[in-house]
Protein backbone atom coordinates (compact mmCIF):
# COMPACT_ATOMS: atom_id res chain seq x y z
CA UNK A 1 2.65 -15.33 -10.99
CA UNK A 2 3.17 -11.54 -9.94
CA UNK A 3 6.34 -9.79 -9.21
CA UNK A 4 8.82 -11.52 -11.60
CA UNK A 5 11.85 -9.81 -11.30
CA UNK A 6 15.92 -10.75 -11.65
CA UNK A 7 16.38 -9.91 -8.43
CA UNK A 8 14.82 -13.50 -7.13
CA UNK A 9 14.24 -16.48 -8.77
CA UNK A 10 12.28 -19.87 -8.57
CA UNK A 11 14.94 -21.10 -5.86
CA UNK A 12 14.59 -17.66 -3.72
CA UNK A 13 11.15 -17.81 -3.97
CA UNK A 14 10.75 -21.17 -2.39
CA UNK A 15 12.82 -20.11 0.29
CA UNK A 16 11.26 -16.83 0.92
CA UNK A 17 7.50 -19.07 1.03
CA UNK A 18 9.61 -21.02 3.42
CA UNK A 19 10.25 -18.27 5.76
CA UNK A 20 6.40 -16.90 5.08
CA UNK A 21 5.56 -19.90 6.93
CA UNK A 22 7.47 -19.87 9.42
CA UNK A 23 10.37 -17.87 9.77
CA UNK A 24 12.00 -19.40 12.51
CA UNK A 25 12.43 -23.06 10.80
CA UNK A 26 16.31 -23.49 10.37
CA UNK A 27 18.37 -23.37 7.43
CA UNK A 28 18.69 -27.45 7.38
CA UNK A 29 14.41 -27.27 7.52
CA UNK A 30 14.24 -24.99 4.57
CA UNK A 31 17.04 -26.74 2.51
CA UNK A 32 15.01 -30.21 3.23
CA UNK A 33 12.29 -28.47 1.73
CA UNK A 34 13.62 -26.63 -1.13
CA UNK A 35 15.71 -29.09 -2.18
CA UNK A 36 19.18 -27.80 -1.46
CA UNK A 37 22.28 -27.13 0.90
CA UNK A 38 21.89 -25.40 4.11
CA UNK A 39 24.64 -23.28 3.10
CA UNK A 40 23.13 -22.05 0.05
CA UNK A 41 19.79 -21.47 2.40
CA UNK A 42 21.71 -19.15 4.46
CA UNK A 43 23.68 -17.46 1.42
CA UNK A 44 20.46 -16.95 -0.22
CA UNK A 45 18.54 -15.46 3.06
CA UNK A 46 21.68 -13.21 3.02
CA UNK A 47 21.55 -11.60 0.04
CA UNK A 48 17.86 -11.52 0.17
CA UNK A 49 18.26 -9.09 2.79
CA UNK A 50 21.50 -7.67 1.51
CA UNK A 51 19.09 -6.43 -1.53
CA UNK A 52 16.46 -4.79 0.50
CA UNK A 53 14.15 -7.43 -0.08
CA UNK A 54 14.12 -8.59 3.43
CA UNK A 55 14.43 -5.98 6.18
CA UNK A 56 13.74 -8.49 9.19
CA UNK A 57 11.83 -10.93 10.50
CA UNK A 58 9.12 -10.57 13.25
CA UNK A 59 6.49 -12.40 15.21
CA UNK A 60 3.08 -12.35 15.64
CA UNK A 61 1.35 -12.24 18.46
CA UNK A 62 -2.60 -11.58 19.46
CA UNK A 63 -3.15 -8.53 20.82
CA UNK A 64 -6.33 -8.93 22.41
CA UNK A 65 -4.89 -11.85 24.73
CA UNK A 66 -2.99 -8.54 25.89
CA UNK A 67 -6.47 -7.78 26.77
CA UNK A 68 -5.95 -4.85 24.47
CA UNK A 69 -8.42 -3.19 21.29
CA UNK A 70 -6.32 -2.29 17.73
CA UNK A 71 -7.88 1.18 16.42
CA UNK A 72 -6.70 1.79 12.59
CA UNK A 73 -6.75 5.74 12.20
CA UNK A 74 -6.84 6.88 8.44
CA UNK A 75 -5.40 10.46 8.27
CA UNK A 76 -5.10 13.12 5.49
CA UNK A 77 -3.11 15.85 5.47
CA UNK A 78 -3.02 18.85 3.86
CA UNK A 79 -0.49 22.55 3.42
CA UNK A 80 2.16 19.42 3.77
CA UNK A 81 5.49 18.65 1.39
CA UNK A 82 7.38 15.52 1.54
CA UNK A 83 9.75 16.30 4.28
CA UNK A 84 7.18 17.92 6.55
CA UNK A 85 4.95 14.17 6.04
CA UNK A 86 7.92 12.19 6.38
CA UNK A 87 9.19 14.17 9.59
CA UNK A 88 5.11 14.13 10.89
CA UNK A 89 5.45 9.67 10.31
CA UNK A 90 8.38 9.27 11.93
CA UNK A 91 6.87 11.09 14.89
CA UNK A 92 3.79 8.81 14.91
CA UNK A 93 6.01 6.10 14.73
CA UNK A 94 8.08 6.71 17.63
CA UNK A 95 4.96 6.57 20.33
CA UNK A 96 4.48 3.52 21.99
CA UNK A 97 0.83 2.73 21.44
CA UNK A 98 2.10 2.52 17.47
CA UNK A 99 1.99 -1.14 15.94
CA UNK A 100 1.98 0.00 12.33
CA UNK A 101 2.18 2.57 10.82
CA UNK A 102 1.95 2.90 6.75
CA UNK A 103 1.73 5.77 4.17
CA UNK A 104 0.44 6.10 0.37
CA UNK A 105 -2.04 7.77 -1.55
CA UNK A 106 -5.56 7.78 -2.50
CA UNK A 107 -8.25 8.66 0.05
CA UNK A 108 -5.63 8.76 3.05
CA UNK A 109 -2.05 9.64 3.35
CA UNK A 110 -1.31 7.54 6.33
CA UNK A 111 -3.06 4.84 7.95
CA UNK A 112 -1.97 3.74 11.94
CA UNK A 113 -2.12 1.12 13.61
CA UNK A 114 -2.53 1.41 17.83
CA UNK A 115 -3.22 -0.91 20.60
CA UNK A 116 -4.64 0.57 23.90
CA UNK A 117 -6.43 -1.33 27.09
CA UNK A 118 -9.28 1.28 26.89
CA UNK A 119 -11.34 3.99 25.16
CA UNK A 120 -9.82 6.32 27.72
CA UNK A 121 -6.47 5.46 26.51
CA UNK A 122 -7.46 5.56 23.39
CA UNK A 123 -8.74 9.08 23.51
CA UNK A 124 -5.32 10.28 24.82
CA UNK A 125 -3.35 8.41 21.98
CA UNK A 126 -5.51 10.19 19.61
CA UNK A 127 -5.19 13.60 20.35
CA UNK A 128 -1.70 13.01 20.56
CA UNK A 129 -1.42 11.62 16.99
CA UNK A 130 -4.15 14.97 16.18
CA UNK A 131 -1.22 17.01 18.44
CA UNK A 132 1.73 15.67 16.05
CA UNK A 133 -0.20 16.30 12.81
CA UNK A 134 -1.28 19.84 14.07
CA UNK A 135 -1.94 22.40 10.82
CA UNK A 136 -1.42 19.71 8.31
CA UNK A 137 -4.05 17.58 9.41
CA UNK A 138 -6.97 17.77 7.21
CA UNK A 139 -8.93 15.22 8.39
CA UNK A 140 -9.28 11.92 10.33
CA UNK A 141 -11.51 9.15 10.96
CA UNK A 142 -10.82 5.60 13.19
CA UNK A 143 -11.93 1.82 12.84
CA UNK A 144 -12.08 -0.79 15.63
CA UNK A 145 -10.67 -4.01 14.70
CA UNK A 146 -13.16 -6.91 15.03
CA UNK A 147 -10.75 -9.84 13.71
CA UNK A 148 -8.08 -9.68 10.96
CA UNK A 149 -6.56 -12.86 8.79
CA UNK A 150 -2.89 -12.59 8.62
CA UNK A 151 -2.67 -14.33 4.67
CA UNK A 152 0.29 -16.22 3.27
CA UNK A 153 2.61 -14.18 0.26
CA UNK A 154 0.28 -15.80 -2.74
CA UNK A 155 2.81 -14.33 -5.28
CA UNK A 156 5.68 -16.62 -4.23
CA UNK A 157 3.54 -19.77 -4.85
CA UNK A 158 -0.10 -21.46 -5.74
CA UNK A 159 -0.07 -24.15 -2.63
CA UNK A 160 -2.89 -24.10 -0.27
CA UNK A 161 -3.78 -21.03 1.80
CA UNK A 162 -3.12 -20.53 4.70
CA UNK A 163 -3.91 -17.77 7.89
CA UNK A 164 -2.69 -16.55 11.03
CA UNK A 165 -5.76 -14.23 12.55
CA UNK A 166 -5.80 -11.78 15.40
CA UNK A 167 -8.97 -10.89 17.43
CA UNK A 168 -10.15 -8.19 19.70
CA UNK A 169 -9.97 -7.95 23.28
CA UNK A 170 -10.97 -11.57 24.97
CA UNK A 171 -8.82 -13.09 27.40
CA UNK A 172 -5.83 -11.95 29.25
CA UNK A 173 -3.15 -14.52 29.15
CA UNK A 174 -0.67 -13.67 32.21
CA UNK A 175 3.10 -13.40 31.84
CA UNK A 176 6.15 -13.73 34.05
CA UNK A 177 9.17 -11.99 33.75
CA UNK A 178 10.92 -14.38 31.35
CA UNK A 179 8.03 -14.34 28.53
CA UNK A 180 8.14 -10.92 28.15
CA UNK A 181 11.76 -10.90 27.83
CA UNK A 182 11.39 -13.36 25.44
CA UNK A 183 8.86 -11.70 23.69
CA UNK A 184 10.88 -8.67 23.89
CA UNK A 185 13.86 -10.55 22.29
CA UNK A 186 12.21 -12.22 19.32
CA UNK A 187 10.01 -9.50 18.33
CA UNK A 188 11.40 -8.18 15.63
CA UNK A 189 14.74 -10.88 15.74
CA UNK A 190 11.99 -13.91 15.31
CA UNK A 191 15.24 -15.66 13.35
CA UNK A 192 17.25 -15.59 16.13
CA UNK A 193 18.46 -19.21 17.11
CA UNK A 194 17.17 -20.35 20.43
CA UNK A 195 21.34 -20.52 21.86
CA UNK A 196 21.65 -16.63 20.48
CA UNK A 197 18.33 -15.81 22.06
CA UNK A 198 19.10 -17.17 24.99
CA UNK A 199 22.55 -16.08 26.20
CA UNK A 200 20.79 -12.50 24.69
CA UNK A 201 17.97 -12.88 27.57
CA UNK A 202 20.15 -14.33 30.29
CA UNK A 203 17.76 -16.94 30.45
CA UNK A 204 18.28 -21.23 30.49
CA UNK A 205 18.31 -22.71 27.56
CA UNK A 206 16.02 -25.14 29.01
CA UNK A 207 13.62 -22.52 30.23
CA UNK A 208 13.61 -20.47 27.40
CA UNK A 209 12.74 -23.68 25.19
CA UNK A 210 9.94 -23.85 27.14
CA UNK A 211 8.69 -20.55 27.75
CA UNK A 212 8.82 -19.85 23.88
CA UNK A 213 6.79 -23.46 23.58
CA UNK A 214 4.37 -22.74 25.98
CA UNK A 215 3.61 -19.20 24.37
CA UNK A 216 3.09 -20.71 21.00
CA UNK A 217 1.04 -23.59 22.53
CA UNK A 218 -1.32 -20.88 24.37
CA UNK A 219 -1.79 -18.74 20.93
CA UNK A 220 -0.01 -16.03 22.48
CA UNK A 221 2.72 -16.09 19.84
CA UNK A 222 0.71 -16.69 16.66
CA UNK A 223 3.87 -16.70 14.33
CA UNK A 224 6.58 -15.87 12.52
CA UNK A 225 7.42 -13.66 9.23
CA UNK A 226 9.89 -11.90 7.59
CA UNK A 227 8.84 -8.07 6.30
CA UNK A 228 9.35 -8.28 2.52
CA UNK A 229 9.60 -5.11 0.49
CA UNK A 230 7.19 -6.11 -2.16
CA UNK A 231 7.84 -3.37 -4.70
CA UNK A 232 11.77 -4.23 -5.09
CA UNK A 233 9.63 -7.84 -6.57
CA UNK A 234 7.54 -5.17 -9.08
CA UNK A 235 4.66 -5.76 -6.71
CA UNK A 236 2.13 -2.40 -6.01
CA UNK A 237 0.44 -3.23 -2.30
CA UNK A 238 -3.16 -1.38 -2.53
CA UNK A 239 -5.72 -1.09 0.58
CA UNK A 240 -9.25 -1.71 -0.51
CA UNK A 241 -12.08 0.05 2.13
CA UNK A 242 -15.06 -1.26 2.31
CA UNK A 243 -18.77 -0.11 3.88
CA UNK A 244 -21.17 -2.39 3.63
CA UNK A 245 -25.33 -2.29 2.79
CA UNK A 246 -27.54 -3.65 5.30
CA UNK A 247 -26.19 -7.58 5.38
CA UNK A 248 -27.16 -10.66 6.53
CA UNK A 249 -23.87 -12.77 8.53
CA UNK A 250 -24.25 -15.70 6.09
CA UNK A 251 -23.85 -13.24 3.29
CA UNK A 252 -20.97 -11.83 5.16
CA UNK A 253 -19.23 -14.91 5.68
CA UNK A 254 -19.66 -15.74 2.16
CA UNK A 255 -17.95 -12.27 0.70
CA UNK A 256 -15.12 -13.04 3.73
CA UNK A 257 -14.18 -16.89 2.21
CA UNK A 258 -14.10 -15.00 -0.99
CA UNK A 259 -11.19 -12.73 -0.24
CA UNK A 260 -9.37 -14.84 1.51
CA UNK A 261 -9.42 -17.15 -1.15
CA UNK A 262 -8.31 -14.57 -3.69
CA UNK A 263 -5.39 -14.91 -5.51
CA UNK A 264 -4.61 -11.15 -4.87
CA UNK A 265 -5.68 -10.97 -1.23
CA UNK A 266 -2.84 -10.58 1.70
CA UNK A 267 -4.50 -9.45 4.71
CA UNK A 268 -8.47 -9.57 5.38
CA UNK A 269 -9.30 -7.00 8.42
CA UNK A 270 -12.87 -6.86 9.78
CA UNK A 271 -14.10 -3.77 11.36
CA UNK A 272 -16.26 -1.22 13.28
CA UNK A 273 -16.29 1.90 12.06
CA UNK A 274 -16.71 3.99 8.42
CA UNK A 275 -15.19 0.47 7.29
CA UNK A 276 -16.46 -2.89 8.15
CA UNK A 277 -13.35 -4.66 5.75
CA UNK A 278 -10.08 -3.76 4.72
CA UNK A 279 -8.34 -5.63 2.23
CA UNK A 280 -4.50 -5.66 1.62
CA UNK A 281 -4.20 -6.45 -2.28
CA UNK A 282 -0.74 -7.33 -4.14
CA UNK A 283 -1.07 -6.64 -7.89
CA UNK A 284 1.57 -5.73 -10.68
CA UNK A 285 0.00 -2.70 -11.49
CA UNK A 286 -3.13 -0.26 -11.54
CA UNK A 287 -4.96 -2.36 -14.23
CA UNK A 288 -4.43 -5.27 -12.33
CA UNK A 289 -5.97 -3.79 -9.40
CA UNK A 290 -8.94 -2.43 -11.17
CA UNK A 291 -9.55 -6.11 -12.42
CA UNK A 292 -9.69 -7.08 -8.50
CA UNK A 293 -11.91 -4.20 -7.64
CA UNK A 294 -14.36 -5.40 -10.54
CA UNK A 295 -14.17 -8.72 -9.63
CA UNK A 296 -15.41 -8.56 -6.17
CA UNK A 297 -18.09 -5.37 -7.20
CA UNK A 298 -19.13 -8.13 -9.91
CA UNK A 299 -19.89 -10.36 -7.11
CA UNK A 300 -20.65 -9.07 -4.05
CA UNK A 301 -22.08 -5.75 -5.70
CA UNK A 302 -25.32 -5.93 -3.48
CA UNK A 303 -23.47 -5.53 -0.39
CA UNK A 304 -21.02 -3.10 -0.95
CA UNK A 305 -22.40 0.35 -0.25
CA UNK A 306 -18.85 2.42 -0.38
CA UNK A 307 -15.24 1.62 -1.16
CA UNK A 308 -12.10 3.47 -1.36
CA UNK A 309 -8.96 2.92 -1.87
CA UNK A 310 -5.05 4.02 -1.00
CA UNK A 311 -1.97 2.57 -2.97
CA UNK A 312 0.88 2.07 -0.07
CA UNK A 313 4.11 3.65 -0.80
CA UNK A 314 5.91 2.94 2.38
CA UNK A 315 5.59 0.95 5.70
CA UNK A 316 7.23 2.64 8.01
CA UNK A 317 6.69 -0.44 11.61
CA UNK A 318 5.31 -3.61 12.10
CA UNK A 319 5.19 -4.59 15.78
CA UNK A 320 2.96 -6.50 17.27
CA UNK A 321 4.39 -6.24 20.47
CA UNK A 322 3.15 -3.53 22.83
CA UNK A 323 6.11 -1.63 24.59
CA UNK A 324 3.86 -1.74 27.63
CA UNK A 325 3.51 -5.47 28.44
């Protein structure tokens, strides 16, 4: 199993797959589950994030019931120093369009995340993340996100996979005034007890029960996670980039069931662009990766025209929430 370290162990592990699963299950749930107190639950989630190991928790929702596109834009700088970049990010991060926003090295130094209604918008977000990046951008290129599995942490435990997926623009579920402010609320509080949450949003108990049911019901709200910091657990996060050859869908389909079901694999992204797949890839080291990397170019070695690859240092949001719903 990767990422042994003496900052968890076996017990804090189970709880932390716990809280992959669902974040917003209560201490008693976990404890049932793990096979302890609720006290030592909570005393464990505390020092969990006492440690840096958990910075919050957030939810998931689907974008493209927003009726909204994701755009991933892979930037390279250049004539840049570590201040400048980190100064540039924080920028980026701070516009409202931004859902995530990551840095590393490799091929890119940054890779964002944005969510727009339309390719006009889009346009404008662009040039203002070209705008920001002025004489230290070097160059740029953009992907349009097709569908993306949201995987389970494999490194805390061997169970049975499992996947929370986003999609592209489709239907436009409407909200009222109290799903957004829940929305709002639990964004990136998704651990928030409902009686907290509620007297936060001024709204019923009872309505807020069932305005958070409803949204989970409709797939609006997808789920619940906590944002780990992987490499405190000895764990290097890579992005694989993939172009395909010319490639039939069954033979698609085929190469997609294989990364999902790899050990190594977090997140599978599908896309339009100089990519068609991104793949988020938790190893222990360089080596490690490089057996991945031969392992699917083993396999799958007549479809894969070009790959690259970034390792990802720091991850600077993750919001699935659009400030503009």
């Amino acid at each position: 199993m990767l990422g042994k370290t003496n900052l968890i162990d076996e017990r804090d592990r189970k709880i932390l797959s716990e809280l992959d699963r669902n974040a917003r299950q209560t201490d008693s749930q976990i404890a049932k589950k793990v096979g302890t107190s609720k006290q030592v639950v909570n005393y464990r989630i505390k020092q969990l994030q006492k440690n840096g190991i958990i910075s919050n928790f957030y939810t998931i929702v689907n974008i493209g019931n927003f009726g909204l596109n994701s755009y991933y834009i892979f930037i390279q700088f250049e004539n840049i120093n570590k201040e400048q970049e980190k100064s540039l990010l924080q920028k980026i991060n701070s516009l409202d369009c931004v859902g995530w926003l990551i840095s590393g090295m490799g091929r890119w130094d940054a890779v964002v995340l944005i969510n727009v209604s339309s390719v006009i918008e889009f346009d404008k977000s662009l040039n203002k993340i070209i705008s920001i990046c002025g004489e230290h951008l070097h160059e740029y290129i953009f992907t349009t996100l097709i569908t993306a599995e949201h995987l389970n942490y494999k490194f805390l435990e061997d169970k049975q996979i499992y996947s929370i997926k986003q999609t592209e623009k489709s239907k436009i579920i409407s909200l009222d005034g109290n799903d957004k402010k829940i929305l709002q609320a639990i964004s990136q509080n998704a651990r928030m007890s409902i009686v907290e949450l509620s007297e936060k949003t001024k709204i019923p108990l009872h309505a807020f029960h069932y305005h958070l049911k409803n949204m989970i019901k409709n797939k609006l709200i997808e789920g619940f996670k906590p944002k780990l910091d992987i490499s405190k657990l000895g764990i290097q996060w890579h992005l694989l980039l993939i172009q395909f050859q010319k490639i039939s869908e069954g033979r698609k389909n085929e190469f997609m069931e294989f990364c999902k079901n790899h050990s190594k694999v977090y997140y599978v992204t599908n896309t339009i662009g100089n990519y068609n797949l991104m793949l988020d890839i938790h190893v222990k080291d360089v080596e490690d990766f490089k057996e991945v990397l031969l392992d699917i170019k083993d396999k799958f070695s007549d479809i894969i025209k070009i790959y690259e690859s970034m390792i990802i240092f720091e991850e600077y949001k993750i919001n699935y929430l659009p400030k503009k719903i």
